[in-house]
Protein backbone atom coordinates (compact mmCIF):
# COMPACT_ATOMS: atom_id res chain seq x y z
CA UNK A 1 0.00 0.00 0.00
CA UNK A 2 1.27 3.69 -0.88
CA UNK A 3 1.72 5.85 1.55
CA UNK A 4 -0.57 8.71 -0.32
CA UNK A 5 -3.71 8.17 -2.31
CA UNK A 6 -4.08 11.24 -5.28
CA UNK A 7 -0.98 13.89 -5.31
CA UNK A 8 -1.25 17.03 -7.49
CA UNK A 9 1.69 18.46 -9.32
CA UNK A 10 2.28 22.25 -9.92
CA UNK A 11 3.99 22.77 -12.99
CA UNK A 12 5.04 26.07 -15.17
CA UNK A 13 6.63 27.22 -18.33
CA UNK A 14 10.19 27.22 -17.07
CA UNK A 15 13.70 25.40 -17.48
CA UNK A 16 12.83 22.65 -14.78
CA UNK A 17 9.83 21.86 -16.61
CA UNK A 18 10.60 18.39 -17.58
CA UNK A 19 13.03 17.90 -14.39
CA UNK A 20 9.85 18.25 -12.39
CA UNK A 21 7.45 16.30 -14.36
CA UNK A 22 10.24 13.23 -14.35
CA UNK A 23 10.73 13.86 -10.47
CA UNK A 24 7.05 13.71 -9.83
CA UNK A 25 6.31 10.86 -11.72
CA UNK A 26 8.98 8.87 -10.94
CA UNK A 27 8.06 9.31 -7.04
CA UNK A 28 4.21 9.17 -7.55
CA UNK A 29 5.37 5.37 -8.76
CA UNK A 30 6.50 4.56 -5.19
CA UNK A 31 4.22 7.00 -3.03
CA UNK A 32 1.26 7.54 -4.97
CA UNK A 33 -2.06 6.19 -6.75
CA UNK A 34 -2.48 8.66 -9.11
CA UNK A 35 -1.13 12.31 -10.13
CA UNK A 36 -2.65 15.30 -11.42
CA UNK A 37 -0.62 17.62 -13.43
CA UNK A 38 -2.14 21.77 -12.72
CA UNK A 39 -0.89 24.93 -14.60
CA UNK A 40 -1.96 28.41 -13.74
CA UNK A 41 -1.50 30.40 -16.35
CA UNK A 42 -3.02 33.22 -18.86
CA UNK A 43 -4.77 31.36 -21.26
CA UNK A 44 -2.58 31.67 -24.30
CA UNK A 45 -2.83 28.59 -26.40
CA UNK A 46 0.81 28.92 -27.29
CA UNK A 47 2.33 28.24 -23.63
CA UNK A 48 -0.13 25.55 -23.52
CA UNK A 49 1.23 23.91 -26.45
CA UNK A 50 4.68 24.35 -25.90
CA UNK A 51 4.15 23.27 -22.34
CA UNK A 52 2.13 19.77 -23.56
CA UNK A 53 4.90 19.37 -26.41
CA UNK A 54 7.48 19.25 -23.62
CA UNK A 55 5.49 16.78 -21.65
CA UNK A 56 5.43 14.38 -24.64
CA UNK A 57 8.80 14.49 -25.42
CA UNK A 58 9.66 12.87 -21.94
CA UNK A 59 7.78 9.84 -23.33
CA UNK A 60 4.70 7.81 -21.09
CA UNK A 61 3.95 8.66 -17.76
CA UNK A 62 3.75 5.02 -16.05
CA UNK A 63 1.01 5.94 -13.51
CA UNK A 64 -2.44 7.28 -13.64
CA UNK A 65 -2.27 11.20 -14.41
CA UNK A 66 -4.34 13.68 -16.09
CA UNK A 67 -3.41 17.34 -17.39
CA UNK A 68 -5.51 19.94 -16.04
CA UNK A 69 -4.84 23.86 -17.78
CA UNK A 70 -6.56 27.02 -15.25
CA UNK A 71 -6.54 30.69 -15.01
CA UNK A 72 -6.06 32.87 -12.10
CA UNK A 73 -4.00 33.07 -8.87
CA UNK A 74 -1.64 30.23 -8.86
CA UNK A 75 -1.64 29.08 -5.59
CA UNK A 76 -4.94 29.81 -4.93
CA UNK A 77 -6.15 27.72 -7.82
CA UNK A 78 -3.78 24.86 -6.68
CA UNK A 79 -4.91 24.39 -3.42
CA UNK A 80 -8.48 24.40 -5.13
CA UNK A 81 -7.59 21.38 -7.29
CA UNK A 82 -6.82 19.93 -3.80
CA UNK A 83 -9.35 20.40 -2.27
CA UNK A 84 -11.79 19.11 -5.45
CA UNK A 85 -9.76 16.00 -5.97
CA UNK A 86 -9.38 15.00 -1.87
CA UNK A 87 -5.48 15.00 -3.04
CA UNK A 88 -3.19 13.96 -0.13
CA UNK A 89 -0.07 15.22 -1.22
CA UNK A 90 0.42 18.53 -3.00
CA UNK A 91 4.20 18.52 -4.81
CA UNK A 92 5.77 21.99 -6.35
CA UNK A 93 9.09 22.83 -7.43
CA UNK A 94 11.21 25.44 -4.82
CA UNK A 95 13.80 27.45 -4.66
CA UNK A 96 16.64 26.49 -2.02
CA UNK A 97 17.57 29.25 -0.79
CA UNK A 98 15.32 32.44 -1.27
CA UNK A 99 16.74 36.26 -1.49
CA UNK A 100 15.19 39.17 0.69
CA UNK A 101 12.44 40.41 -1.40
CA UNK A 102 10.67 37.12 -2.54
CA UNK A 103 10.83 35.72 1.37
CA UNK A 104 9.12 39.27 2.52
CA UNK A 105 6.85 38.90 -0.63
CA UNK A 106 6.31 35.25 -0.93
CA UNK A 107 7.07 32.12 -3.54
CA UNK A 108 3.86 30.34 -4.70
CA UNK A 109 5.56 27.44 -2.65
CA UNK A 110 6.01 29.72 0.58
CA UNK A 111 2.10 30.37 0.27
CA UNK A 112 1.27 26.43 -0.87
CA UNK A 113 3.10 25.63 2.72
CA UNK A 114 1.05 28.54 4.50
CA UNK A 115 -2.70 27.76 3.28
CA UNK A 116 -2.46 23.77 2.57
CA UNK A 117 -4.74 21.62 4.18
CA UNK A 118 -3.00 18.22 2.85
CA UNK A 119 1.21 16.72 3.16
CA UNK A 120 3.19 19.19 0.67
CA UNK A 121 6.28 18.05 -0.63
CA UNK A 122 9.09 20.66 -1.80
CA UNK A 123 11.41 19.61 -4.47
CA UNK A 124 14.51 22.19 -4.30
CA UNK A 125 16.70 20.71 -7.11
CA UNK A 126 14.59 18.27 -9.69
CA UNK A 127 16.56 16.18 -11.96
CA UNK A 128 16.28 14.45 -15.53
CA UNK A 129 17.74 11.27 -14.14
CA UNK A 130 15.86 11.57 -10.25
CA UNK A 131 18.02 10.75 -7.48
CA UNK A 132 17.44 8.54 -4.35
CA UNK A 133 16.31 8.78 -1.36
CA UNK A 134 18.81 6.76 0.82
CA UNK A 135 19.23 8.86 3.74
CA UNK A 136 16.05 10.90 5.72
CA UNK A 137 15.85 12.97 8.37
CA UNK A 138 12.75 13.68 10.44
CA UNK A 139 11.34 15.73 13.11
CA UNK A 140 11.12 13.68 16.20
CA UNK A 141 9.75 16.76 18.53
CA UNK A 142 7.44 16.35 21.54
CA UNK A 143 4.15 17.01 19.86
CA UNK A 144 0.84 15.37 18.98
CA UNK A 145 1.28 15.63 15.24
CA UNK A 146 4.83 13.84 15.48
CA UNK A 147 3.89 10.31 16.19
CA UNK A 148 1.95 10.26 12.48
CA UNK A 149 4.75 12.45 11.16
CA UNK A 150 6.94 9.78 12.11
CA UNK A 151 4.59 7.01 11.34
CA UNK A 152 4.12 8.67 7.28
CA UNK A 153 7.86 8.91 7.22
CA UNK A 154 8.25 5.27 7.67
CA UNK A 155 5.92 4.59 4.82
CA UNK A 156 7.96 6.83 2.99
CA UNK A 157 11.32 5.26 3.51
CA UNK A 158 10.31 1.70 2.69
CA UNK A 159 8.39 2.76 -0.51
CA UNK A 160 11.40 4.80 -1.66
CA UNK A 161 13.93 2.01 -0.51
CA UNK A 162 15.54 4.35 1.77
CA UNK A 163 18.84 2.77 3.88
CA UNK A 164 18.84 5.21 6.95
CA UNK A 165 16.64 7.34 8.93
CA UNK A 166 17.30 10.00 11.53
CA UNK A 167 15.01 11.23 13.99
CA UNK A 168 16.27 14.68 15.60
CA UNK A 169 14.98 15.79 18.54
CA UNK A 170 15.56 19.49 18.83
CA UNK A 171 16.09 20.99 22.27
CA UNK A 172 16.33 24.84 22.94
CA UNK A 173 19.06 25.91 25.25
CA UNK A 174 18.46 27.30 28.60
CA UNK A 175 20.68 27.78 31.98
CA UNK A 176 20.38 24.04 32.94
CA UNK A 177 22.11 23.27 29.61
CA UNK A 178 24.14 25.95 28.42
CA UNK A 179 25.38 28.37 30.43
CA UNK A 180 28.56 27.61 32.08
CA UNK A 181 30.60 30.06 34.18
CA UNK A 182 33.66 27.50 35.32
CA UNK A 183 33.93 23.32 35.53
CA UNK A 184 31.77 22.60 38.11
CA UNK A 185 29.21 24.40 36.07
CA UNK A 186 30.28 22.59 33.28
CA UNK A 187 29.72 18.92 34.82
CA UNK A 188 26.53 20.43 35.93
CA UNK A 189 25.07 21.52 32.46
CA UNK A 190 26.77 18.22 30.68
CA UNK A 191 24.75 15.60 33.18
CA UNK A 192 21.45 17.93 32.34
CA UNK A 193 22.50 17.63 28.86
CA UNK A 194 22.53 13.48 29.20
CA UNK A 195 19.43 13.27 31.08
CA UNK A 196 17.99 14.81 28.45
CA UNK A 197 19.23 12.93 25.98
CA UNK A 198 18.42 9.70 28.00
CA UNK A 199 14.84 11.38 28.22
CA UNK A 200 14.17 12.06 24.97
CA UNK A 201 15.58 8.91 23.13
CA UNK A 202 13.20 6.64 25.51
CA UNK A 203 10.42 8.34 24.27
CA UNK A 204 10.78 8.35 20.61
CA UNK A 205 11.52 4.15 21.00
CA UNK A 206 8.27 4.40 23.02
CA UNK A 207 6.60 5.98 19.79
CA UNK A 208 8.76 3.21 17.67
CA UNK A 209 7.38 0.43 19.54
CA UNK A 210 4.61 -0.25 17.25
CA UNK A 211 6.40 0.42 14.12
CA UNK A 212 8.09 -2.58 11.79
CA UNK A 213 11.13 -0.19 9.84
CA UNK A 214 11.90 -3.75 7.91
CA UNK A 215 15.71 -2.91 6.53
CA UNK A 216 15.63 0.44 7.37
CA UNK A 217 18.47 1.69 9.88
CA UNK A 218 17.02 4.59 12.33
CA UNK A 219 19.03 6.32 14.91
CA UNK A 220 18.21 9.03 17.15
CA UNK A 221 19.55 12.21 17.48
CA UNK A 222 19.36 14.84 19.87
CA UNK A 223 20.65 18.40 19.59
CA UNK A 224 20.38 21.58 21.70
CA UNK A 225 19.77 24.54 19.53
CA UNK A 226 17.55 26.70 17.80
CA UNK A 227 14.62 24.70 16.31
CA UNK A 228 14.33 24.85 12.64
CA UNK A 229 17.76 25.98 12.38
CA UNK A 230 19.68 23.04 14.09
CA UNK A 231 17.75 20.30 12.60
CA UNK A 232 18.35 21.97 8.57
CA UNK A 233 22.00 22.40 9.61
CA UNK A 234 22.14 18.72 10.78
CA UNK A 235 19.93 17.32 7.23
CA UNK A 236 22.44 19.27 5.03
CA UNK A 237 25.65 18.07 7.06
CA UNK A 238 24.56 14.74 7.09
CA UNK A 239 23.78 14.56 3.04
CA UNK A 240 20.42 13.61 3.78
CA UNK A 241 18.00 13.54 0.77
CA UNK A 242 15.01 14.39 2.38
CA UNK A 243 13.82 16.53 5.57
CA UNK A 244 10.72 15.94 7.09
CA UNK A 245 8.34 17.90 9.24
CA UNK A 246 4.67 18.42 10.97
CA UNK A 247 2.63 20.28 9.74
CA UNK A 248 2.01 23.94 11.20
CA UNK A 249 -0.46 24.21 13.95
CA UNK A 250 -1.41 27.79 12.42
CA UNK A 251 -1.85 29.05 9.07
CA UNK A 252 1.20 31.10 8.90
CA UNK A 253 0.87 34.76 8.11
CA UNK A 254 3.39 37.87 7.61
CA UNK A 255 3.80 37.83 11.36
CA UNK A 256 5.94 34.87 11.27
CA UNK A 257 7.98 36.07 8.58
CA UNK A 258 9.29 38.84 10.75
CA UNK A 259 9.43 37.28 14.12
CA UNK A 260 11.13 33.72 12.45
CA UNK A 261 10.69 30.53 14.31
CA UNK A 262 11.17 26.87 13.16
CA UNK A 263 9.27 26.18 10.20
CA UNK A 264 10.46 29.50 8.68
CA UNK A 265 14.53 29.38 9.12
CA UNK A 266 14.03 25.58 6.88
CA UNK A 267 12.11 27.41 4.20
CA UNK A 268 14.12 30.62 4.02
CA UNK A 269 16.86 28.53 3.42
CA UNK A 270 15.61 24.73 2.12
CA UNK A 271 18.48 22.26 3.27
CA UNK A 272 16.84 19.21 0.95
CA UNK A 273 13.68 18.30 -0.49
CA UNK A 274 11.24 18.85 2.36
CA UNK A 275 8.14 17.21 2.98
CA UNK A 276 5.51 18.48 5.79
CA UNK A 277 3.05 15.59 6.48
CA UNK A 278 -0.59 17.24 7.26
CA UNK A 279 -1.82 15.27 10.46
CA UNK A 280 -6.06 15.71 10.63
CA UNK A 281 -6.51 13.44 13.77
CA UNK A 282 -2.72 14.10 15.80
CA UNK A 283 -2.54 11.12 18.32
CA UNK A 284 -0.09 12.22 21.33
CA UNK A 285 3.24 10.54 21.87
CA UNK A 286 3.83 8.38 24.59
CA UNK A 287 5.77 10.39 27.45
């Protein structure tokens, strides 16, 4: 069984055109039923043809897809399509790292992230000849969404034959764990710092329990720093493939552009493909 039913592609007239239709067909074959193809456009028959004669050059698509052509605000017609079709996973091209006046003013993908209601998936570099997904890192943060997150991820890795998985476990800093003045603070903040560690590793086996990961390695990781930031440093260190989040638990307005917090520092600045799994009935993880 896939781990998504119906995913919808965004597509546009552009040089990664037939990058992203390859990319998104070749992964609906392991995580998808069926794809739908959208492009927003003007109306002009000639971008439509040149767009269709691109498409056919890359030869068959070997899943179920259809070709749907609309007018009118792009992401706002996307997310339509989404909603009409009961799609599960939304996919769109993005850029990886964004310059000052298109993060104040917005990518379509930036707004896709902000107003979906289903999993979006982020593809930052799409290539002719797609490359693998061996190595994924997920969000493994105290949280009701993160036990599906986690759960989703899994289905992920085995349809996409991934090898490892890390789950990273973000922890702010505070006094307890950071601050140290001489060496007797230091031993202090270092045996807060393993407690911790001790803490939050028993809990995310507790959420593993009931999970089979087959071949797939997982290991757990925790690091004390700033959320969003520490985990995107860690997935581009590492050479993972794929980062993977929750959801937001807000729709995410300008406010959060200026006063950054997690979710914002990955997209500014995307450290892989990124996927953000919508959770609609978040199950809490065991403490």
């Amino acid at each position: 069984m896939k781990p998504f039913n119906k995913m919808v592609m965004g597509i546009g007239l552009s040089p990664s055109l037939i990058a992203n239709v390859k990319e998104a067909a070749r992964l609906c074959e392991h995580l998808a039923n069926e794809i739908i193809f959208v492009h927003v456009g003007d109306g002009k028959t000639a971008s439509r043809e040149e767009i269709e004669s691109q498409i056919q050059s890359i030869g068959a698509v070997q899943v179920p897809h259809q070709f749907l052509w609309l007018e009118g605000d792009i992401s706002d017609s996307i997310l339509k399509v989404c909603e009409d079709q009961k799609a599960d996973l939304l996919m769109v091209g993005a850029l990886p790292r964004e310059g000052l006046l298109r993060y104040y003013m917005g990518s379509v993908a930036r707004q896709l992230v902000r107003k979906s209601n289903c999993s979006i998936m982020l593809l930052t570099q799409p290539m002719r000849f797609p490359k693998a997904y061996r190595h994924i890192v997920v969000s493994g943060v105290k949280h009701p969404k993160t036990r599906d997150t986690i759960h989703k991820t899994l289905e992920v890795a085995e349809s996409l034959g991934s090898k490892l998985l890390h789950i990273v476990e973000e922890i702010p800093p505070d006094k307890k764990t950071s601050r140290a003045a001489d060496d007797k603070e230091q031993a202090r903040c270092n045996r807060w710092r393993h407690i911790i560690e001790e803490r939050e590793q028993h809990r995310i086996k507790l959420a593993l329990k009931e999970e089979d990961p087959h071949n797939l390695e997982i290991e757990n990781q925790v690091i004390f720093g700033k959320p969003g930031y520490s985990i995107g440093h860690f997935t581009q260190s590492s050479g993972a493939e794929l980062l993977v989040l929750n959801s937001p638990d807000t729709k995410l307005g300008f406010m959060d552009r200026v006063f950054t917090h997690d979710l914002e520092y990955i997209l500014s600045e995307l450290p892989s493909d990124l996927l953000i799994v919508h959770s609609s009935d978040p199950k809490p993880m065991n403490a």
